[in-house]
Structures are given as C-alpha cells and as structure tokens.
C-alpha atoms as a PDB file:
ATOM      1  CA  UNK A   1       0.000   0.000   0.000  1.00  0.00           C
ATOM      2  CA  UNK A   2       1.433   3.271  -1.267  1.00  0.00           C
ATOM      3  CA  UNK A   3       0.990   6.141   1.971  1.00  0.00           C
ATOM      4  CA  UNK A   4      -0.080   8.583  -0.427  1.00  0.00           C
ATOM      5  CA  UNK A   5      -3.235   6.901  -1.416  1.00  0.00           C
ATOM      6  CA  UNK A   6      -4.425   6.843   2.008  1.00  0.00           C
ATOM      7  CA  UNK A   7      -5.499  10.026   2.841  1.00  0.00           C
ATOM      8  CA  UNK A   8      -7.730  11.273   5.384  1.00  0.00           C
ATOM      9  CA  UNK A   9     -10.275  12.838   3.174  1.00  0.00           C
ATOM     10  CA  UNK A  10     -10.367   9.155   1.526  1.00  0.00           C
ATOM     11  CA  UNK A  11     -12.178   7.616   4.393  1.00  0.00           C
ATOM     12  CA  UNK A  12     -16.039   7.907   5.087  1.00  0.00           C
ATOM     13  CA  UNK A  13     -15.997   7.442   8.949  1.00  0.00           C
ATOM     14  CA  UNK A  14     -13.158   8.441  11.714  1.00  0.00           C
ATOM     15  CA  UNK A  15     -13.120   7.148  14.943  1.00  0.00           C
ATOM     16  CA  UNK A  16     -11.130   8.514  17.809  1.00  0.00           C
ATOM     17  CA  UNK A  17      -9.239   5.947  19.968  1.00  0.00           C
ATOM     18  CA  UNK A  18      -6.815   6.827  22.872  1.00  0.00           C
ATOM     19  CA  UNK A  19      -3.412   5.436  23.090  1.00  0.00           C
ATOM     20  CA  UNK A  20      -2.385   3.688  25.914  1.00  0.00           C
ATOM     21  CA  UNK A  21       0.594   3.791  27.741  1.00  0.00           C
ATOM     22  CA  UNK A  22       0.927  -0.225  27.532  1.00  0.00           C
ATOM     23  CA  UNK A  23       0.397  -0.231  23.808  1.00  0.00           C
ATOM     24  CA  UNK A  24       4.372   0.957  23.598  1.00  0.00           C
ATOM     25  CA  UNK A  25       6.949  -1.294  23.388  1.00  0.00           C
ATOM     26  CA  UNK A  26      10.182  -1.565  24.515  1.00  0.00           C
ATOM     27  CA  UNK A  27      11.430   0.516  21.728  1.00  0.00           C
ATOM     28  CA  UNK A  28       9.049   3.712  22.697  1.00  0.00           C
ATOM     29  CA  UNK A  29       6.343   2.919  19.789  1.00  0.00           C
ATOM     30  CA  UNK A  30       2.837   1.387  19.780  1.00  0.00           C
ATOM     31  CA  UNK A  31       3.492  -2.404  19.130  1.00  0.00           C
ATOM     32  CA  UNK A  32       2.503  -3.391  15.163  1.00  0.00           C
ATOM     33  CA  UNK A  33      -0.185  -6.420  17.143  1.00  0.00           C
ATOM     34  CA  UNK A  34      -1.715  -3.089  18.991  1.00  0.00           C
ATOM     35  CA  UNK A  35      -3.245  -1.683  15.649  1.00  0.00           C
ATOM     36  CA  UNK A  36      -5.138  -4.634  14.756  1.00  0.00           C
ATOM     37  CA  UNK A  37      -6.947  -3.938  18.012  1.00  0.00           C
ATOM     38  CA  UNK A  38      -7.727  -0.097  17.232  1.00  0.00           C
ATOM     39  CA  UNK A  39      -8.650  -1.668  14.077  1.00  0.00           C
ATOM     40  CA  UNK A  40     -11.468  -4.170  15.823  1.00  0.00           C
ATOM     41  CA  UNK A  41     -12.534  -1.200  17.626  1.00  0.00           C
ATOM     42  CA  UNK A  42     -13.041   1.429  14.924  1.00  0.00           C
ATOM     43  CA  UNK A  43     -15.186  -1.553  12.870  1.00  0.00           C
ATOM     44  CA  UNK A  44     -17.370  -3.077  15.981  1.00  0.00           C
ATOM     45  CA  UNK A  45     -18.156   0.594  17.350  1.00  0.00           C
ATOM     46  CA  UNK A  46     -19.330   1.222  14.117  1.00  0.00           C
ATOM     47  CA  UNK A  47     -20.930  -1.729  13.689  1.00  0.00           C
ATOM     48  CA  UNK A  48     -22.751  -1.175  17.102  1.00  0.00           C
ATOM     49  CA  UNK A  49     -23.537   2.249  16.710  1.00  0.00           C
ATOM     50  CA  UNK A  50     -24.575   2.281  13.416  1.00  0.00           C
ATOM     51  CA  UNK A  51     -25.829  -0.703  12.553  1.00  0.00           C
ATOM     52  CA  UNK A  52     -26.811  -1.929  15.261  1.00  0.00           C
ATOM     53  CA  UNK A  53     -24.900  -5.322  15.570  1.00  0.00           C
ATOM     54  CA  UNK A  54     -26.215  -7.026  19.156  1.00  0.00           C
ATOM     55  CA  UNK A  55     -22.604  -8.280  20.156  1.00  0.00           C
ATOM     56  CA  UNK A  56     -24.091  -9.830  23.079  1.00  0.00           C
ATOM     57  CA  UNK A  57     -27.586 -11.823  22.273  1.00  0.00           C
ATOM     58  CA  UNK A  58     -27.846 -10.986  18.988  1.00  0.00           C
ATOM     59  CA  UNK A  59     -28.469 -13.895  16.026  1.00  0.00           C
ATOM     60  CA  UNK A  60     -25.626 -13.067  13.933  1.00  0.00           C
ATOM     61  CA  UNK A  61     -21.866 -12.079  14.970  1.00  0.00           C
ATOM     62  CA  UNK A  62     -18.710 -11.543  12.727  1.00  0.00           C
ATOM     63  CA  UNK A  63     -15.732 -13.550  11.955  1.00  0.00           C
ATOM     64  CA  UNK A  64     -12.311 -11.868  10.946  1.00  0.00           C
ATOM     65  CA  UNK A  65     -11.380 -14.429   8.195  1.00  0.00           C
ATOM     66  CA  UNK A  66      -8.279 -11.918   6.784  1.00  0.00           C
ATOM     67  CA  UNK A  67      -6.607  -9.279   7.811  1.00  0.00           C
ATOM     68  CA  UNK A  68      -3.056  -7.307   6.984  1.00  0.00           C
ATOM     69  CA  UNK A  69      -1.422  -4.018   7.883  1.00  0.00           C
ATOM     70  CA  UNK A  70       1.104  -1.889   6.194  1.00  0.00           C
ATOM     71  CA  UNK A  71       3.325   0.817   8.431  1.00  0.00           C
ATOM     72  CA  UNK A  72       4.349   4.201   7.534  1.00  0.00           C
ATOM     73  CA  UNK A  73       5.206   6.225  10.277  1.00  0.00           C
ATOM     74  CA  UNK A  74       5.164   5.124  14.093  1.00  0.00           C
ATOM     75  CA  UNK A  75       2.674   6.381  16.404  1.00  0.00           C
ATOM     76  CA  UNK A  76       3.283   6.169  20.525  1.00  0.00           C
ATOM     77  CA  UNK A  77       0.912   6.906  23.327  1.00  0.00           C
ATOM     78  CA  UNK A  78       0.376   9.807  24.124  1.00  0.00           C
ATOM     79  CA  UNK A  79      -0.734  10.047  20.678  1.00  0.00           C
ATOM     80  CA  UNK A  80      -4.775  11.044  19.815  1.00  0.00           C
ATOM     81  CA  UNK A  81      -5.606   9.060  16.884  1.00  0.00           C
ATOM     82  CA  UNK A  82      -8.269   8.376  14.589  1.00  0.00           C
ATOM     83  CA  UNK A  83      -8.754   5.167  12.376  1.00  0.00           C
ATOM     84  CA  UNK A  84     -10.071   6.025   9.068  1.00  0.00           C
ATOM     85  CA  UNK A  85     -12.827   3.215   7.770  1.00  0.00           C
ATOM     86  CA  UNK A  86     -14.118   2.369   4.637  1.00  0.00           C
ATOM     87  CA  UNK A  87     -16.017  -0.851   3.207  1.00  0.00           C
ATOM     88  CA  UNK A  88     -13.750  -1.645  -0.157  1.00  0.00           C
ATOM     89  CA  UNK A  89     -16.263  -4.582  -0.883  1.00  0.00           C
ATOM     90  CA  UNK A  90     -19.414  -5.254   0.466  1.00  0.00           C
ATOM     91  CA  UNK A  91     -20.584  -9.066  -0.361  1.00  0.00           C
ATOM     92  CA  UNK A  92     -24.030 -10.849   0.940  1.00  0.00           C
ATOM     93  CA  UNK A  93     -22.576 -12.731   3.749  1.00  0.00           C
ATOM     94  CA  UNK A  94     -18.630 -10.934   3.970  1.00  0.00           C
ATOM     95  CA  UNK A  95     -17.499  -7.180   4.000  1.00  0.00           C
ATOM     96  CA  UNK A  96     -13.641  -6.133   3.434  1.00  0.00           C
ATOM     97  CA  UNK A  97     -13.124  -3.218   5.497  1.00  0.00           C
ATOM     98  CA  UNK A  98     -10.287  -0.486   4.518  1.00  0.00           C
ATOM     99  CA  UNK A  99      -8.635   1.171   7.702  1.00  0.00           C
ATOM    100  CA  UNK A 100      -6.362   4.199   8.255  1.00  0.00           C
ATOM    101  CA  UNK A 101      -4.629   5.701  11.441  1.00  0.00           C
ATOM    102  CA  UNK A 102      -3.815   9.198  11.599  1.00  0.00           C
ATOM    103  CA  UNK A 103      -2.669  11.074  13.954  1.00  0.00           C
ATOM    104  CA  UNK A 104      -5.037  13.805  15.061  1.00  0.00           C
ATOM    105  CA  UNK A 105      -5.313  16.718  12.766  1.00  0.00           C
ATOM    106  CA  UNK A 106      -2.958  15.038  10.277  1.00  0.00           C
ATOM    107  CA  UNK A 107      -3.717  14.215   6.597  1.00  0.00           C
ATOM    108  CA  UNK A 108      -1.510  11.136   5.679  1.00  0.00           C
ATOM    109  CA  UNK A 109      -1.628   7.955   7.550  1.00  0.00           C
ATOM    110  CA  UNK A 110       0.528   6.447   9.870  1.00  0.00           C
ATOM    111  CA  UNK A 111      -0.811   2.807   8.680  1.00  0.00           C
ATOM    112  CA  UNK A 112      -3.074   1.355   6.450  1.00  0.00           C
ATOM    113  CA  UNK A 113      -4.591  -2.176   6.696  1.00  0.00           C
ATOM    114  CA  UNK A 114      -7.586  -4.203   5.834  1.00  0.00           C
ATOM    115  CA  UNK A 115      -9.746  -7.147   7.282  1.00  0.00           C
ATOM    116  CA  UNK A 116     -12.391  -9.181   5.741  1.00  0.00           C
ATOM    117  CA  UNK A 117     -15.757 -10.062   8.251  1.00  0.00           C
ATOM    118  CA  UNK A 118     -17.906 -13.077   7.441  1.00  0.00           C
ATOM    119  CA  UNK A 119     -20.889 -12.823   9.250  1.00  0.00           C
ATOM    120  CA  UNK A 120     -22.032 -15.809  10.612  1.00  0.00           C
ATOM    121  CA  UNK A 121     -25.423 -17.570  12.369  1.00  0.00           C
ATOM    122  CA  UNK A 122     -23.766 -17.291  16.353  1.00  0.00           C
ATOM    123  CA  UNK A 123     -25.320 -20.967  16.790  1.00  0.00           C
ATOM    124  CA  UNK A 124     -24.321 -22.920  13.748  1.00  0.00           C
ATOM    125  CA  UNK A 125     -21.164 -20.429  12.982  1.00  0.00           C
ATOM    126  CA  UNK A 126     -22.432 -20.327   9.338  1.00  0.00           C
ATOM    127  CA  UNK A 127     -22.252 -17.830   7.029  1.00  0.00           C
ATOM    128  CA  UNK A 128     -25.608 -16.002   6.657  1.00  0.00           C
ATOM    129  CA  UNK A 129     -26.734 -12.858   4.597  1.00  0.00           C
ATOM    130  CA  UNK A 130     -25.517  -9.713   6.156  1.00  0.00           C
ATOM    131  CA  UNK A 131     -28.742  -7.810   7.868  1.00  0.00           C
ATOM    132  CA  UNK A 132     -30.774  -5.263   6.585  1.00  0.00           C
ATOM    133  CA  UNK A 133     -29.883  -2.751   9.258  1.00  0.00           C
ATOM    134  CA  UNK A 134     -25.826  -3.808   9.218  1.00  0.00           C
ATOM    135  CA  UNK A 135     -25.904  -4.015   5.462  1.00  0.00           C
ATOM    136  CA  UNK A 136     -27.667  -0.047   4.905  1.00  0.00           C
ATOM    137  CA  UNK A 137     -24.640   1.430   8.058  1.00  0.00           C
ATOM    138  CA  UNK A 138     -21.991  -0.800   5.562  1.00  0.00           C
ATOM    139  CA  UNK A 139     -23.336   0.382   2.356  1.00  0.00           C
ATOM    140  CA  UNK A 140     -22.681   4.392   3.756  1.00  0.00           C
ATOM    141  CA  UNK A 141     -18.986   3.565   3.597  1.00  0.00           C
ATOM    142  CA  UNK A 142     -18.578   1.826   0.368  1.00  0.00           C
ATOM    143  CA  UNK A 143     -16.194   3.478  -1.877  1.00  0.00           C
ATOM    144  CA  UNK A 144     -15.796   2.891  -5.587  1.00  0.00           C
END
C-alpha cells in the first residue's frame, strides 16, 4: 500500500481511539499487534452504533477471516488518533473493510490495513446474509 493513497479525506468514517501507555513497546512505539486492536474497535463501534450489531444476544456475529497491515510512520501513546474506515467490498454474507490511522489533525496515515468479516449464524457459525440494518450502516462507507 502506497501512503499517499491513504489520505484522510479518503475515508467515510473516523473514529477517535486513545493510546495507551501499555500499547508501547520496549522501543518507545505502539506495538505493530496493537493496531489490529484499534482496528477491531473502529469496525465493531461502528458496527454497534450504526448498525446496530447485538454483540451480546444478537443472532448473527462476525468472523475476521483476513486481515493485513502496512506501516508508515510510528505512532506512541500519548498520541490522539483516529482510524479512518471504509467498506472496499461489500458481499451478501462478507465485507472487506479499509482502515487508516492518523494522527489527530494530520492528513496522511501512519498505517493502512484491511480485514475481511464473514458474518455468521452465532449458533451454527455459518455464514448467513448480512442484515438489513448492518448491510444499509456498511453500504454508507462503500467506496468505488
């Protein structure tokens, strides 16, 4: 992934996460494993607040079948950062989310990664069709 194709004004959503002081490592930046959690958190906020995914009782949960992450600059708490989101591809069952972090007020990412969700019947862990109400919150962030 090429940094300058990722910039913030390519992203449809920003979410604000807070650094931690136990996301740096021993070398004084967040730890690569640490974005793939702000990652998770940008989507399933989203997911939750928008869409209204029920991560608790609800019928239908989603699976991270894929995911990858490419670095450009390092970020380190005390950082304020935002993950960009996107939906590159929105299927019937799956959705490949596009992700950015910037650092606050910045316009060129720090990172860029992706991760594919199936969504799945919680009982049977099958893949089912994505909701009505999750698949209209997904469709707002699909970019051509």
């Amino acid at each position: 992934m090429n940094q300058a194709q990722h910039l913030r004004t390519d992203y449809r959503h920003l979410q604000a996460v807070t650094t931690r002081w136990h996301d740096n490592d021993i070398y004084g930046h967040v730890n690569n494993v640490t974005y793939y959690s702000y990652f998770d958190s940008a989507v399933n906020s989203y997911l939750i607040e928008e869409g209204g995914l029920d991560i608790h009782d609800g019928e239908v949960v989603g699976f991270v079948v894929s995911s990858s992450c490419d670095y450009f600059a390092s970020i380190a708490f005390p950082d304020r950062i935002e993950i960009g989101l996107r939906v590159g591809k929105l299927g019937n069952s799956s959705v490949q989310y596009e992700l950015a972090v910037f650092k606050q007020g910045e316009e060129l990412a720090c990172a860029a990664g992706r991760f594919v969700h199936v969504f799945v019947d919680r009982q049977s862990n099958r893949p089912v069709p994505i909701p009505d109400q999750l698949r209209s919150a997904l469709a707002r962030l699909v970019v051509e």
